[in-house]
C-alpha atoms as a PDB file:
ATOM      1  CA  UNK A   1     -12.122  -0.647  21.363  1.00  0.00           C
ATOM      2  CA  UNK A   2     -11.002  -3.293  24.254  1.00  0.00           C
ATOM      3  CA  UNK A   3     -12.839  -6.782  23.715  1.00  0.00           C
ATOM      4  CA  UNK A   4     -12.974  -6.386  19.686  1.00  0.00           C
ATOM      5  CA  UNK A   5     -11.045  -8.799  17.501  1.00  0.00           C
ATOM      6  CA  UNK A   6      -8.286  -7.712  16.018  1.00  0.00           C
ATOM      7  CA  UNK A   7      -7.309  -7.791  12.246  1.00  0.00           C
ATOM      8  CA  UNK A   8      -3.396  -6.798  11.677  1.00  0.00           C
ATOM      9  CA  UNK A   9      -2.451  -6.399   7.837  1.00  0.00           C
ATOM     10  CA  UNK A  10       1.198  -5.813   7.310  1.00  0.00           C
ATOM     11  CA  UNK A  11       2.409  -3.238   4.250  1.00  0.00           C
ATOM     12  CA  UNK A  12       6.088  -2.279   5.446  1.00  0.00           C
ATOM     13  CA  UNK A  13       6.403  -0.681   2.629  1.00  0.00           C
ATOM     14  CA  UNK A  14       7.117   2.918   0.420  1.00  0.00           C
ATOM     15  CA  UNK A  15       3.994   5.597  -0.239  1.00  0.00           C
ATOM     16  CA  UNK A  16       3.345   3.909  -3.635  1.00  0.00           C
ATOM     17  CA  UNK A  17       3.261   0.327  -1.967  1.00  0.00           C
ATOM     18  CA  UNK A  18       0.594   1.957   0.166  1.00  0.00           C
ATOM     19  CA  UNK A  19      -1.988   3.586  -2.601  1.00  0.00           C
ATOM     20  CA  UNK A  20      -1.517   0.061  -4.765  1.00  0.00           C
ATOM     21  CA  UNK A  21      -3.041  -1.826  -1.674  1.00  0.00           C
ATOM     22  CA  UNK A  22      -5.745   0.491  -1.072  1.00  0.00           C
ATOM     23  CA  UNK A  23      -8.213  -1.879  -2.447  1.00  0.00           C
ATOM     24  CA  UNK A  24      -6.999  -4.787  -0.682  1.00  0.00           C
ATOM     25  CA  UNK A  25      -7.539  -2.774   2.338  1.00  0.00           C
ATOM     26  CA  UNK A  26     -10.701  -1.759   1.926  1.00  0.00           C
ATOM     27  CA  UNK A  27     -11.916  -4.736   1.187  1.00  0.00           C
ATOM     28  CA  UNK A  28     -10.485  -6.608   4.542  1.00  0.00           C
ATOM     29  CA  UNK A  29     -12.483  -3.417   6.593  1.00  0.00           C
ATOM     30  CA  UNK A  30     -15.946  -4.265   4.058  1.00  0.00           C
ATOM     31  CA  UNK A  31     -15.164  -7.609   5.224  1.00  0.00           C
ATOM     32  CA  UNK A  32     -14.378  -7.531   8.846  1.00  0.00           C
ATOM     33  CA  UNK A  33     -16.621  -4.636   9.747  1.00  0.00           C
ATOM     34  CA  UNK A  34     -16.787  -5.573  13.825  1.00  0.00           C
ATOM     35  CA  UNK A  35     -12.547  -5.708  13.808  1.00  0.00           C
ATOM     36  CA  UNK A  36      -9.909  -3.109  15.345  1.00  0.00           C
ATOM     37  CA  UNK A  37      -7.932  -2.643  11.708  1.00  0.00           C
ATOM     38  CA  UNK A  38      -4.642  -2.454  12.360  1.00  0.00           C
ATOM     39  CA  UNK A  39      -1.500  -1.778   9.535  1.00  0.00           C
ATOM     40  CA  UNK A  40       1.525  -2.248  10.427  1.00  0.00           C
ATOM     41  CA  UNK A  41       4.113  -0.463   8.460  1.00  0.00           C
ATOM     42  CA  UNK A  42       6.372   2.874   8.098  1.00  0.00           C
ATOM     43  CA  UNK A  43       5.308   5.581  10.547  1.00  0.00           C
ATOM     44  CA  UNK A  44       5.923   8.140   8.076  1.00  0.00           C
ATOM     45  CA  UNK A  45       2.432   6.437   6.434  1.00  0.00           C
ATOM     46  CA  UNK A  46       0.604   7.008   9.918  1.00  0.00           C
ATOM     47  CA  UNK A  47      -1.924  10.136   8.499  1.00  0.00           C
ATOM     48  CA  UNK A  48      -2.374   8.314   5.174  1.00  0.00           C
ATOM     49  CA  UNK A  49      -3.504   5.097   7.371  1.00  0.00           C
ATOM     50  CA  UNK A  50      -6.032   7.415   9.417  1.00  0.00           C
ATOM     51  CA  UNK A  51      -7.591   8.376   5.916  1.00  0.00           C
ATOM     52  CA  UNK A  52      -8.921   5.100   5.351  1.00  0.00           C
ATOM     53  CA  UNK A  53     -12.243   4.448   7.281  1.00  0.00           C
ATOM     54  CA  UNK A  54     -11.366   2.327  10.240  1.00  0.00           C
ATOM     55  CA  UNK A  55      -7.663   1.544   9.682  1.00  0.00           C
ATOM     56  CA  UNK A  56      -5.316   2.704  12.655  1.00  0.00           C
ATOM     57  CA  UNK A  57      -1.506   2.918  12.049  1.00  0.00           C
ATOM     58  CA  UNK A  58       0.765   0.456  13.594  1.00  0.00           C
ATOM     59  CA  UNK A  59       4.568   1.779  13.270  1.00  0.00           C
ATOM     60  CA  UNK A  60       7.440  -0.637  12.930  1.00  0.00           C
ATOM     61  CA  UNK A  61      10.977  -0.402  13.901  1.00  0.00           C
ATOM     62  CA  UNK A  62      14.030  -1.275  12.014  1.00  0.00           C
ATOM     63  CA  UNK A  63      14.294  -1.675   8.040  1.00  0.00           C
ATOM     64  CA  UNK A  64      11.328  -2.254   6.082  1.00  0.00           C
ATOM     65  CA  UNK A  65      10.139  -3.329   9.952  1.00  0.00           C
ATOM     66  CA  UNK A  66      10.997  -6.866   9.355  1.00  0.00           C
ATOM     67  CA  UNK A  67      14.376  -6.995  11.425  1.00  0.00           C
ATOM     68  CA  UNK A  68      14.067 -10.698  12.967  1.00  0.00           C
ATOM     69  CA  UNK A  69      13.236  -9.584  17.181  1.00  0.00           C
ATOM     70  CA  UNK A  70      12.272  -6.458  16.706  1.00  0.00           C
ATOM     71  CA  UNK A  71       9.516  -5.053  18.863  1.00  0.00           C
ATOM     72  CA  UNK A  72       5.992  -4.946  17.359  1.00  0.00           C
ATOM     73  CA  UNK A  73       3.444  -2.144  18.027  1.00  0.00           C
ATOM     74  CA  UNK A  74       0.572  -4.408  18.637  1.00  0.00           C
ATOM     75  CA  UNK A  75       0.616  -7.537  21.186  1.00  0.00           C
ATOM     76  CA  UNK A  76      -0.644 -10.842  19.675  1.00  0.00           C
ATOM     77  CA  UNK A  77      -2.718 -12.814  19.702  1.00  0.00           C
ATOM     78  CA  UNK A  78      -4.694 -11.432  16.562  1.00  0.00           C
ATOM     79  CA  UNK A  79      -7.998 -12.921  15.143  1.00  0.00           C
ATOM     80  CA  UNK A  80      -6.540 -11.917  11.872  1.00  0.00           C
ATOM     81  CA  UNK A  81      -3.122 -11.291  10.438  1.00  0.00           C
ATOM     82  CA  UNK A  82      -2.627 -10.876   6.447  1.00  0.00           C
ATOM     83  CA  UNK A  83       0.105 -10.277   4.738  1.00  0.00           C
ATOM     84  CA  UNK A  84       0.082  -7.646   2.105  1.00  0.00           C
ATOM     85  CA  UNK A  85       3.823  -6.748   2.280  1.00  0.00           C
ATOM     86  CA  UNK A  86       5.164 -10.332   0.262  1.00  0.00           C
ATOM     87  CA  UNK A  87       5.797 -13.806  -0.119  1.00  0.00           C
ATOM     88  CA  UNK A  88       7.507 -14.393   3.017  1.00  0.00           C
ATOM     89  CA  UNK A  89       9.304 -16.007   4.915  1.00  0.00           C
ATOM     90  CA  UNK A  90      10.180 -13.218   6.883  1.00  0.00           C
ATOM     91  CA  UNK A  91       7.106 -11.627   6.741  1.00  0.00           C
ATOM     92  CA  UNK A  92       5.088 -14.480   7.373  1.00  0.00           C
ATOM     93  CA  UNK A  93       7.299 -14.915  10.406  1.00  0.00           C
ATOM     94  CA  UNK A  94       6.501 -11.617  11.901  1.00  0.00           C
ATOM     95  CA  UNK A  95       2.619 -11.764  11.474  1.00  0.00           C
ATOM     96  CA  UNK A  96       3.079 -15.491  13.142  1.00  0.00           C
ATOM     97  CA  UNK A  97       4.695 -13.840  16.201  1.00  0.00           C
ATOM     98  CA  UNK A  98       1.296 -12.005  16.734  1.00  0.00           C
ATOM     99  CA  UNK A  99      -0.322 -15.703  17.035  1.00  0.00           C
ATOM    100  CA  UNK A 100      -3.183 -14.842  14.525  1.00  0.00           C
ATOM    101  CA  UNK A 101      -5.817 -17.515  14.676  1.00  0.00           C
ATOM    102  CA  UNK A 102      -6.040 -17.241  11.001  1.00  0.00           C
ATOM    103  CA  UNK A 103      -3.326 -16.089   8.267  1.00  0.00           C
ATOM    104  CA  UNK A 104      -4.136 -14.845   4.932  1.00  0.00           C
ATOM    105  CA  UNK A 105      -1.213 -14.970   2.837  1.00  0.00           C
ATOM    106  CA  UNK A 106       0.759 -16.801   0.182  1.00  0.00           C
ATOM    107  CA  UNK A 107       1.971 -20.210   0.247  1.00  0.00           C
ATOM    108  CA  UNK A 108       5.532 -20.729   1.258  1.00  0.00           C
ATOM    109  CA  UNK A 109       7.450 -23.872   1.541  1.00  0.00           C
ATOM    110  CA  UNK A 110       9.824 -22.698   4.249  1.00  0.00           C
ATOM    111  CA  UNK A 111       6.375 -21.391   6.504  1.00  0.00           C
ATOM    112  CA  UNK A 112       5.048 -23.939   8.265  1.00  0.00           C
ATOM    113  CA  UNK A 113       0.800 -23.598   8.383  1.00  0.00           C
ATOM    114  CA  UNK A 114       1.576 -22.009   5.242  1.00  0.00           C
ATOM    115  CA  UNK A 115       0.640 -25.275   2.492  1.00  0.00           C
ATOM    116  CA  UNK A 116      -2.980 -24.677   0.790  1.00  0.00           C
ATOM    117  CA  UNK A 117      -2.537 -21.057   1.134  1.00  0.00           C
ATOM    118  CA  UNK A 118      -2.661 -19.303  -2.610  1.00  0.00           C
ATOM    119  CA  UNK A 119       0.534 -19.601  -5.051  1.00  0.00           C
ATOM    120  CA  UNK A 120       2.811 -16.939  -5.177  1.00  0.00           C
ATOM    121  CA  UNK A 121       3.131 -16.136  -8.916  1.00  0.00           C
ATOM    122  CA  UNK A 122       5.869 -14.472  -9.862  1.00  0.00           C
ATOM    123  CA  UNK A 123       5.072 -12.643 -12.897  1.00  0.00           C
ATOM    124  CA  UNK A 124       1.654 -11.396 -12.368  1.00  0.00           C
ATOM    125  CA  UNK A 125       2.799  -7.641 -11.804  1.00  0.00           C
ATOM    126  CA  UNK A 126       3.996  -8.295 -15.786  1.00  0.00           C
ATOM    127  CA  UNK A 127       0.537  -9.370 -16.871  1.00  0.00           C
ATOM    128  CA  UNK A 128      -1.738  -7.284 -14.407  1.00  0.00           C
ATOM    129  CA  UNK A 129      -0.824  -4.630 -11.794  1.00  0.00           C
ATOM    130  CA  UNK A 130       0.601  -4.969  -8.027  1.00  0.00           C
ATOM    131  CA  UNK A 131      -3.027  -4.142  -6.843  1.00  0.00           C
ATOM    132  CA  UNK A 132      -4.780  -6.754  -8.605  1.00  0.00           C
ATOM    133  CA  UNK A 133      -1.735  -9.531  -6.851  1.00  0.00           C
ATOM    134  CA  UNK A 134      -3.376  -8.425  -3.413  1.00  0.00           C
ATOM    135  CA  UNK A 135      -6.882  -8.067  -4.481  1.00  0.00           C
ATOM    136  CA  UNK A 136      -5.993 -11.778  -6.050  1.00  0.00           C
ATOM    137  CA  UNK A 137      -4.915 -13.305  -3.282  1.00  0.00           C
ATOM    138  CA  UNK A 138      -8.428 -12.180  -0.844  1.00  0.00           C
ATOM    139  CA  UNK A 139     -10.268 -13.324  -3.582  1.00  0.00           C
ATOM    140  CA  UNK A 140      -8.577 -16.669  -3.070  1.00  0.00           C
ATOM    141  CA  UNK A 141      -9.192 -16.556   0.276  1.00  0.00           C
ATOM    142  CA  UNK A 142     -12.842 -16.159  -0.094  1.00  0.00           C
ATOM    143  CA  UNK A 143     -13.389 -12.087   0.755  1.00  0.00           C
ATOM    144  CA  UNK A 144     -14.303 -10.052  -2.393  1.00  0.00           C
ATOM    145  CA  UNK A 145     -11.830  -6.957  -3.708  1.00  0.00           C
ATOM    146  CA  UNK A 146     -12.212  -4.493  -6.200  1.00  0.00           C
ATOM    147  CA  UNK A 147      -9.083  -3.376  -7.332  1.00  0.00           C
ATOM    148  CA  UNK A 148     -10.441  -0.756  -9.132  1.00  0.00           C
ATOM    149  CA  UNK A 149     -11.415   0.787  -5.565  1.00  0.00           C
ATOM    150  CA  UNK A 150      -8.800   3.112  -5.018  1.00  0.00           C
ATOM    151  CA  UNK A 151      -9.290   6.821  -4.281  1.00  0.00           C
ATOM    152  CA  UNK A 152      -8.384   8.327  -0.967  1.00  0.00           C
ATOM    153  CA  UNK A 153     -10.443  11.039   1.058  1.00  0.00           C
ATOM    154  CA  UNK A 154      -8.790  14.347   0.576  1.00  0.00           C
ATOM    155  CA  UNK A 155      -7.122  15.536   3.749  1.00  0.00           C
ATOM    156  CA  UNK A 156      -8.637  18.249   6.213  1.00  0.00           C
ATOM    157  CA  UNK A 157      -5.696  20.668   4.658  1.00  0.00           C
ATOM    158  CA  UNK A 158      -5.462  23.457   2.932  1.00  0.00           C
ATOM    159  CA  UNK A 159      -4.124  22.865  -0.813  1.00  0.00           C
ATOM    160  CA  UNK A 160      -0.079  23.022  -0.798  1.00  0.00           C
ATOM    161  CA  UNK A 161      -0.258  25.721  -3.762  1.00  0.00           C
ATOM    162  CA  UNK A 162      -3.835  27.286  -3.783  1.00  0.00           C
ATOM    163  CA  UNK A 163      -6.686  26.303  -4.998  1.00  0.00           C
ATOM    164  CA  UNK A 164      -8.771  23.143  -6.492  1.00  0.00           C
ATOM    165  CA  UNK A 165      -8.102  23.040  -9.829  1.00  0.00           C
ATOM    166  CA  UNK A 166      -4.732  21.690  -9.176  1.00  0.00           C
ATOM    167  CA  UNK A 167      -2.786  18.484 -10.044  1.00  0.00           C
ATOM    168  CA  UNK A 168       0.573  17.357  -8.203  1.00  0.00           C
ATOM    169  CA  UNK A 169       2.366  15.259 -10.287  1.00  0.00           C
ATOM    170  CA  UNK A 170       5.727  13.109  -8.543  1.00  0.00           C
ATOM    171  CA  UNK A 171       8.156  11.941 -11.565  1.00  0.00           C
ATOM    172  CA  UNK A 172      10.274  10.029  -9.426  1.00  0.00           C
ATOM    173  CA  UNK A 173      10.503   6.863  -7.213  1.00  0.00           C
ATOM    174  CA  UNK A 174      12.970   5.257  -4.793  1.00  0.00           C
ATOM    175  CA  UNK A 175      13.783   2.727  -7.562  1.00  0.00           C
ATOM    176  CA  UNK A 176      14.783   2.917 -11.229  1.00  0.00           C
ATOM    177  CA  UNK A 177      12.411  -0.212 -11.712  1.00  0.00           C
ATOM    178  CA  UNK A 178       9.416   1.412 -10.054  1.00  0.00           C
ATOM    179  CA  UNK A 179       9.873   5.040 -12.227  1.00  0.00           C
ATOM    180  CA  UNK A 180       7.330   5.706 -14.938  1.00  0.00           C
ATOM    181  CA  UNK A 181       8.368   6.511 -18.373  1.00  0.00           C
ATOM    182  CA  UNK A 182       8.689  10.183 -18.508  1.00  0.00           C
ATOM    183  CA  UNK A 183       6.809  10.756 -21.823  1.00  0.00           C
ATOM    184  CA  UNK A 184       3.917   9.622 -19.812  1.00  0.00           C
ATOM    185  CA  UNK A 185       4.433  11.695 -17.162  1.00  0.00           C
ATOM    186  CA  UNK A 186       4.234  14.362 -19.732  1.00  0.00           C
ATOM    187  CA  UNK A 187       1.004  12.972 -21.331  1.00  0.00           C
ATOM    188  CA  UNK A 188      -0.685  12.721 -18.481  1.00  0.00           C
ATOM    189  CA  UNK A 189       0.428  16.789 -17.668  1.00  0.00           C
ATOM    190  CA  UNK A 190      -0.659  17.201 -21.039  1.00  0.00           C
ATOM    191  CA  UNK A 191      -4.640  15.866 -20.675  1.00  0.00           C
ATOM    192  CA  UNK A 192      -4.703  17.662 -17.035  1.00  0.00           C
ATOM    193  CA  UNK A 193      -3.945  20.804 -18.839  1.00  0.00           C
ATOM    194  CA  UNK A 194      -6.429  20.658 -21.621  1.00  0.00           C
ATOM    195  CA  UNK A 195      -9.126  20.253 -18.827  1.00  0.00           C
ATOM    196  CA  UNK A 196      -8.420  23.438 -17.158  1.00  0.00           C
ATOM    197  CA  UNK A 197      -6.213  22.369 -14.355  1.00  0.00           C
ATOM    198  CA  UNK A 198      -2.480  23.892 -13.618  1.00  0.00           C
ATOM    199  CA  UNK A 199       0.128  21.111 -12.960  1.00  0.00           C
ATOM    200  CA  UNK A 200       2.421  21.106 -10.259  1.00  0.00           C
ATOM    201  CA  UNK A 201       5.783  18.821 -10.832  1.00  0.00           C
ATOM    202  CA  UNK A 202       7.441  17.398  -7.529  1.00  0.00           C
ATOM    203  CA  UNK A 203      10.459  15.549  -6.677  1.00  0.00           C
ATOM    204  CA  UNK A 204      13.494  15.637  -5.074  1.00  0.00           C
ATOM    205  CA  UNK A 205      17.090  17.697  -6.406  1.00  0.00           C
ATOM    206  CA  UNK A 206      17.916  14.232  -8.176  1.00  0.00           C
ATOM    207  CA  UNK A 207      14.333  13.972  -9.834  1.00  0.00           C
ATOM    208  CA  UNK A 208      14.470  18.264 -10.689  1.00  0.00           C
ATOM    209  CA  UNK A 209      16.211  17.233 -14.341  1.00  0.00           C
ATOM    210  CA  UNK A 210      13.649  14.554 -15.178  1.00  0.00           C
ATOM    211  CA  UNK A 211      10.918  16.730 -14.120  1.00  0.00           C
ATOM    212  CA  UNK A 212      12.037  19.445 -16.462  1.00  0.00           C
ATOM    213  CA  UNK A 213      11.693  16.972 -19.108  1.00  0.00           C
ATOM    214  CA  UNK A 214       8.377  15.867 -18.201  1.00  0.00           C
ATOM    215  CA  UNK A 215       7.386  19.865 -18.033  1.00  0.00           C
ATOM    216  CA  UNK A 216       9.347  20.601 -21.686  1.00  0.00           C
ATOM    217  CA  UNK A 217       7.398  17.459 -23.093  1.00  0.00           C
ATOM    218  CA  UNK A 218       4.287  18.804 -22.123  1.00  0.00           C
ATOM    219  CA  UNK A 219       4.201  21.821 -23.660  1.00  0.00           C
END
């Protein structure tokens, strides 16, 4: 590993930040294929990291890892840093302490190095999905994403409740914002049963009434 270039993507983020930039991901390791990938985000994310070919986790300290001097798991300089987790400017300010030689990220007026870089559009998780905003913005910077490319290796485990014919469905989220409509929840239950498979409902005590709606719904 010593003597390859390094290419740090930050995505301090929540499980379902992680699986929407799966495809922006993937297409930085199709891209850089002779770099050490390195994410830097939540260590409770470490053994989804390891499931993507090439990727190594890179934990961070403090909240959402972007506490201004905190220590960072990986000692600049990078070749590459890109930012995956937002618009900056702290986040830009924490890749910049890793002195990549080249940033991909958005354009922010407050980030100095930063003008040229893509627009930050503020509405385009209205019109399209968070994915696409990530696979967008490599696109812009000249490396090709499908955002479409997003399934995950299934982990060397045995199944939590038996079985393959199984489907775990979460109803909940850490924000209201960021919760699906339940009645989807239950279609989607719905289909899975049709095709043979037994649903599973997770969540937390708070999320146990809405997933009783979501398994009422569903017949």
């Amino acid at each position: 590993m010593a003597g390859r270039p390094v290419l740090a993507a930050l995505r301090a983020l929540g499980l379902g930040d992680f699986l929407v930039a799966v495809p922006a991901l993937r297409a930085l390791a199709r891209a850089h294929p002779g770099h050490r990938l390195v994410l830097l985000g939540p260590a409770s994310l470490a053994p989804l990291v390891r499931l993507l070919d090439g990727w190594e986790p890179a934990p961070l300290e403090g909240k959402a890892g972007l506490d201004p001097g905190a220590p960072l798991p990986l000692a600049g300089p990078v070749d590459v840093a890109v930012n995956l987790h937002g618009r900056g400017p702290r986040s830009h300010a924490l890749l910049r302490r890793l002195s990549p030689r080249r940033l991909i990220a958005f354009a922010h007026p407050d980030v100095p190095g930063t003008q040229g870089l893509p627009p930050w559009v503020p509405d385009e998780v209205i019109t399209s999905h968070e994915r696409e905003r990530w696979c967008g913005l490599l696109r812009s910077c000249g490396i090709d994403a499908d955002a479409a490319d997003l399934a995950l290796p299934r982990p060397a485990l045995p199944a939590p409740v038996g079985g393959d014919d199984v489907t775990l469905i979460h109803v909940g989220a850490a924000g209201m914002s960021r919760r699906w409509p339940l009645e989807r929840w239950a279609a989607v239950a719905d289909t899975e049963r049709r095709n043979g498979r037994r649903v599973y409902l997770t969540g937390s005590a708070a999320e146990r009434p809405d997933a009783l709606v979501v398994a009422r719904w569903s017949g």
